[in-house]
N, C-alpha and C. Protein backbone atom coordinates (compact mmCIF):
# COMPACT_ATOMS: atom_id res chain seq x y z
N UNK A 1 2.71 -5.76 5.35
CA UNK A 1 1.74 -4.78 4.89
C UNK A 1 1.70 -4.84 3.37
N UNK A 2 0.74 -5.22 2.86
CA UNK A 2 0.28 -4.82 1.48
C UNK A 2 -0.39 -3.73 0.77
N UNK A 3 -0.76 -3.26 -0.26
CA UNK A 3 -1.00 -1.98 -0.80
C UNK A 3 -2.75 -1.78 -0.65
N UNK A 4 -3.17 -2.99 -0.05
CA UNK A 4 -4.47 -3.34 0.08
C UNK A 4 -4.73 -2.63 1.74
N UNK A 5 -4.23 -3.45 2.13
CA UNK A 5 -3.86 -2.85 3.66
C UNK A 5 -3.39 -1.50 4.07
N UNK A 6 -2.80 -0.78 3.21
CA UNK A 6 -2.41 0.45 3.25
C UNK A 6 -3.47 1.11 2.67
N UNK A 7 -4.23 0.92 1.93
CA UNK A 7 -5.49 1.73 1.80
C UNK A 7 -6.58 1.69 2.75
N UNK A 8 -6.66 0.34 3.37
CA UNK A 8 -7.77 0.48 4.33
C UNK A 8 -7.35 0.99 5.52
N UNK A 9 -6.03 0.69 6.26
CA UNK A 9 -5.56 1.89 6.85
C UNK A 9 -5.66 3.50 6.98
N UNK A 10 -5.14 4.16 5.77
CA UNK A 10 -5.61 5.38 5.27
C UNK A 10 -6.89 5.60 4.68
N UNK A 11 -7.86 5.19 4.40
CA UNK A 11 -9.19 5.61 4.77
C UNK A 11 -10.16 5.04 6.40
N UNK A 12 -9.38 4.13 7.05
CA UNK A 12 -9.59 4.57 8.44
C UNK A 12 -8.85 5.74 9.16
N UNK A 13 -7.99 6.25 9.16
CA UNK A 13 -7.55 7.21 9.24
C UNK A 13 -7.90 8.09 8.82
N UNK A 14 -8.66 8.14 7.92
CA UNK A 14 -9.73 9.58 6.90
C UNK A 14 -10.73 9.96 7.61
N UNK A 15 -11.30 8.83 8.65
CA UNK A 15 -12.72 8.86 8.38
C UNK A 15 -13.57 7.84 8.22
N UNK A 16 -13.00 6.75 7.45
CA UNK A 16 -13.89 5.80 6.52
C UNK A 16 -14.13 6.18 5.07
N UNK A 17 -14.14 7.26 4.81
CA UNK A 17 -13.81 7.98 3.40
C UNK A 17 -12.86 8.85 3.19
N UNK A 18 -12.44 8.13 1.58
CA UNK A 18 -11.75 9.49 1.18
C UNK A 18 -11.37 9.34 -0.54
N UNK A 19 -10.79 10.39 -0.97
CA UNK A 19 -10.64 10.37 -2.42
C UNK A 19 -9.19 9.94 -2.69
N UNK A 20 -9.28 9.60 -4.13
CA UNK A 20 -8.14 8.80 -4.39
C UNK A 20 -7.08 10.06 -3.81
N UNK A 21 -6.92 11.00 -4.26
CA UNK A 21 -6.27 12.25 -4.00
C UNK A 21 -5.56 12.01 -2.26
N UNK A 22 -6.62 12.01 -1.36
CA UNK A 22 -6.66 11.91 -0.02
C UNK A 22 -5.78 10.26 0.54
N UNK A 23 -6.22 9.66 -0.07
CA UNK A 23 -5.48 8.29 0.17
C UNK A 23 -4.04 7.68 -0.45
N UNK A 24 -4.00 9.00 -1.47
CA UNK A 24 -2.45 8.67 -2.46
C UNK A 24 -1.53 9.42 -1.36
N UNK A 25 -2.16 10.71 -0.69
CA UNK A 25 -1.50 11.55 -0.22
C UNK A 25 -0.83 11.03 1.45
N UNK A 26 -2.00 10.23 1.71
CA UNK A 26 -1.60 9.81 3.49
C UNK A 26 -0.73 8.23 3.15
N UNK A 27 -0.75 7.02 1.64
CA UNK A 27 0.31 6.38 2.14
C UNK A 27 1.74 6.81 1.36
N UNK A 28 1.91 8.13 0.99
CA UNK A 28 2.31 8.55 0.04
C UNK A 28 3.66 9.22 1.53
N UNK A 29 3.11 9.93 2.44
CA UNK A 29 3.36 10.29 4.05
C UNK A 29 3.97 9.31 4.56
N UNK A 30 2.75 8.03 4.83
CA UNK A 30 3.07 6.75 5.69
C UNK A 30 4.47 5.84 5.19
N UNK A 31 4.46 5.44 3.70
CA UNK A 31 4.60 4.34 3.42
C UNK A 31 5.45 5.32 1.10
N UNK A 32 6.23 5.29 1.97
CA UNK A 32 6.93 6.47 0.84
C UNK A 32 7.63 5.31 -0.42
N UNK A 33 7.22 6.18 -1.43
CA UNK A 33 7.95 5.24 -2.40
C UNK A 33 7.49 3.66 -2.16
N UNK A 34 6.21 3.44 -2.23
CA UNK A 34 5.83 1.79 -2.48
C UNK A 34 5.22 2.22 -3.53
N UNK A 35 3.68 1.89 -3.36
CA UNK A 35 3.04 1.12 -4.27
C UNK A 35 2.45 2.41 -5.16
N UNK A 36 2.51 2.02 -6.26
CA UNK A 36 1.51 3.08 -7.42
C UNK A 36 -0.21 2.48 -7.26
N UNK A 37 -0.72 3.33 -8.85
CA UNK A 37 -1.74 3.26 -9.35
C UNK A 37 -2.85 3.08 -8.13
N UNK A 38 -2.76 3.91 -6.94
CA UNK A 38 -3.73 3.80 -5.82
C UNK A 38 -4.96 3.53 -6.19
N UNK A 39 -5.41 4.37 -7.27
CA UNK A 39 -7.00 5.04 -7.57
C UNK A 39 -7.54 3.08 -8.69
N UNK A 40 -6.85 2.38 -9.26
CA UNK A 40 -6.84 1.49 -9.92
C UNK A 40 -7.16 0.17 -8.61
N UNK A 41 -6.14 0.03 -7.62
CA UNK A 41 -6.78 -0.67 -6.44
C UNK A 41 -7.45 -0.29 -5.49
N UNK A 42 -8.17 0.95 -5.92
CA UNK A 42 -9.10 1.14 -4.64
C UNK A 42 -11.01 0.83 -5.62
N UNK A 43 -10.53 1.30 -6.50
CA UNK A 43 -11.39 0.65 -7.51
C UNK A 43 -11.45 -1.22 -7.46
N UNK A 44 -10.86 -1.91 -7.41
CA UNK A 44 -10.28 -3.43 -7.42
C UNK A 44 -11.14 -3.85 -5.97
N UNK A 45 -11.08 -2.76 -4.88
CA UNK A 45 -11.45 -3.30 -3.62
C UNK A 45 -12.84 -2.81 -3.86
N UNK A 46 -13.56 -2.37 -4.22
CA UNK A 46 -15.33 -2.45 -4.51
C UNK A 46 -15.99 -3.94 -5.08
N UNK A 47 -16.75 -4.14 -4.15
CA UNK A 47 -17.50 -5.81 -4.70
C UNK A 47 -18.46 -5.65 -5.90
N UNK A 48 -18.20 -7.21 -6.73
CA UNK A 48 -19.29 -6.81 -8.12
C UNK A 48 -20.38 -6.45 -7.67
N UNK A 49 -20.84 -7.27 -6.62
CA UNK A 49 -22.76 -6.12 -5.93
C UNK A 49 -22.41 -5.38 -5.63
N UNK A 50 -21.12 -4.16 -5.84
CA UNK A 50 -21.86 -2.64 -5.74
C UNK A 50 -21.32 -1.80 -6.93
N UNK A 51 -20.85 -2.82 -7.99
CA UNK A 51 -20.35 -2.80 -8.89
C UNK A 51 -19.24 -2.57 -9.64
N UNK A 52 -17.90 -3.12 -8.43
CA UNK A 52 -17.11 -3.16 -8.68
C UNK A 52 -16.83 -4.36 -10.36
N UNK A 53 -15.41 -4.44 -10.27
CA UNK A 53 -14.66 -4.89 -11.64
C UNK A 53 -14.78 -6.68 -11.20
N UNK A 54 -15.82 -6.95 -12.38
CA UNK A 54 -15.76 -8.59 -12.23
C UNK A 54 -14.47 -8.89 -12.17
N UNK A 55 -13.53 -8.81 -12.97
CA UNK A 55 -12.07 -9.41 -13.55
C UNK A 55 -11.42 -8.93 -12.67
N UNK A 56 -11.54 -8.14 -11.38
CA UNK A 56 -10.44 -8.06 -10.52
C UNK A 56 -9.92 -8.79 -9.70
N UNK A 57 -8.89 -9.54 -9.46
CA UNK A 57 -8.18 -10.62 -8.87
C UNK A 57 -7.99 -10.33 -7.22
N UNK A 58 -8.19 -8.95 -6.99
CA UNK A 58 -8.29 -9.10 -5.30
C UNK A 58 -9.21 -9.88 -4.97
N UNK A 59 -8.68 -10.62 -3.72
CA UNK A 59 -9.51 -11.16 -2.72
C UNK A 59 -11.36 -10.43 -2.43
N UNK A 60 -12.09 -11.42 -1.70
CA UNK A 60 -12.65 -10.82 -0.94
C UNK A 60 -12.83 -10.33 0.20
N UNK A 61 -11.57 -10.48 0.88
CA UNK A 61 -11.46 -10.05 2.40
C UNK A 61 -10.70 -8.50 2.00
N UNK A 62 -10.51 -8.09 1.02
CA UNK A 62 -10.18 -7.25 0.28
C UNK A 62 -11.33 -5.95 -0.44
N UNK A 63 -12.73 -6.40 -0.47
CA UNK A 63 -13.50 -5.82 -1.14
C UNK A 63 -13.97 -5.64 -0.53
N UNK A 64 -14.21 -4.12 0.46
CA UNK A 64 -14.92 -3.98 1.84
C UNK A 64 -15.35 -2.25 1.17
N UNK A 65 -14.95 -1.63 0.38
CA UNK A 65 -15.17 -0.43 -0.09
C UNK A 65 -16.40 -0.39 -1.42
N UNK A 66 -16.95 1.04 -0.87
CA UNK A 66 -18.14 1.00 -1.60
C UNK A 66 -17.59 2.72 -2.42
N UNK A 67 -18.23 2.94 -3.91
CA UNK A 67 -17.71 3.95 -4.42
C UNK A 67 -18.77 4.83 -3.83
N UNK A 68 -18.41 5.80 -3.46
CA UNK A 68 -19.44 7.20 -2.78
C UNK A 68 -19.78 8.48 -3.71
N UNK A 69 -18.53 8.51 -4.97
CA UNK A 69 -18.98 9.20 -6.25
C UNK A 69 -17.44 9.58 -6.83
N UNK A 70 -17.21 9.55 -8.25
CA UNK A 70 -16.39 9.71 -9.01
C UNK A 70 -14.98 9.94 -7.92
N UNK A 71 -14.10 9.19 -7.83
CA UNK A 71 -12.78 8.92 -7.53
C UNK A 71 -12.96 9.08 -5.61
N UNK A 72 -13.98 8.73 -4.86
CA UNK A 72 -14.32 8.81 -3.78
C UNK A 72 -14.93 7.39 -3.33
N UNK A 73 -14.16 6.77 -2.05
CA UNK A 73 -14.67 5.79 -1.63
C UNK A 73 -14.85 5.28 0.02
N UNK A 74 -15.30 4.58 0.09
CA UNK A 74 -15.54 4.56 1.63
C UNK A 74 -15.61 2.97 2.39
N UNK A 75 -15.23 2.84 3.20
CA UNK A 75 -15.12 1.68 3.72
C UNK A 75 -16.58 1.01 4.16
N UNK A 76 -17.29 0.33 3.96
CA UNK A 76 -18.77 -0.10 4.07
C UNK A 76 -18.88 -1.24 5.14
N UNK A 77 -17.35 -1.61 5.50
CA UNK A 77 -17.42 -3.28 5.91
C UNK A 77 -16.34 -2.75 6.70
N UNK A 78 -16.29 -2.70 8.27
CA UNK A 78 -14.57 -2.56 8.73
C UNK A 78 -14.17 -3.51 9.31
N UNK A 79 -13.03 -4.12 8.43
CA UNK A 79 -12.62 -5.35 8.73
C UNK A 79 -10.90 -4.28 9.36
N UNK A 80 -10.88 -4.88 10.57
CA UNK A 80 -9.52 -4.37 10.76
C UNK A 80 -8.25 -5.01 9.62
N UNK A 81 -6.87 -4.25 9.48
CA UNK A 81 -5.81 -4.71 9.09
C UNK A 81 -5.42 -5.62 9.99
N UNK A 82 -5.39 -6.02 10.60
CA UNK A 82 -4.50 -7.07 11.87
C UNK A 82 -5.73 -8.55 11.59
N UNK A 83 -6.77 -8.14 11.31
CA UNK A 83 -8.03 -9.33 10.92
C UNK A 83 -7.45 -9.73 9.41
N UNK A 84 -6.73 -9.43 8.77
CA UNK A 84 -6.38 -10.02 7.50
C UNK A 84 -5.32 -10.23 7.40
């Protein structure tokens, strides 16, 4: 499991959306003491066509989230975790 995977996890578990707040908090529950700076890779997983960060080094099997409004995002593409 990666920190990539643990977000798309916990916003399937949301819903398909949720705020950085909401997604720090459920792998924060799940997956205790891993990974920081949530709100920085959930930003990273938005594609440059929807205007995510050219210079971000995630994958694209990785960039399946679309921003829905200031620190809120949503899964646009559901690629299962077990598919990556």
């Amino acid at each position: 499991m990666n920190h990539y995977q643990a977000i798309i996890l916990a916003l399937e578990d949301l819903g398909g959306e949720g705020t950085i707040k909401e997604v720090n908090d459920w792998i924060h529950f799940h997956y205790p003491n891993t990974w920081k700076d949530r709100g920085t890779a959930l930003a990273d997983m938005v594609p440059v066509s929807l205007g995510g960060n050219s210079s971000s080094t995630v994958g694209d099997e990785y960039r399946i989230l679309e921003r829905v409004s200031p620190g809120k995002y949503r899964l646009f593409s559901h690629k299962s975790v077990i598919d990556i």
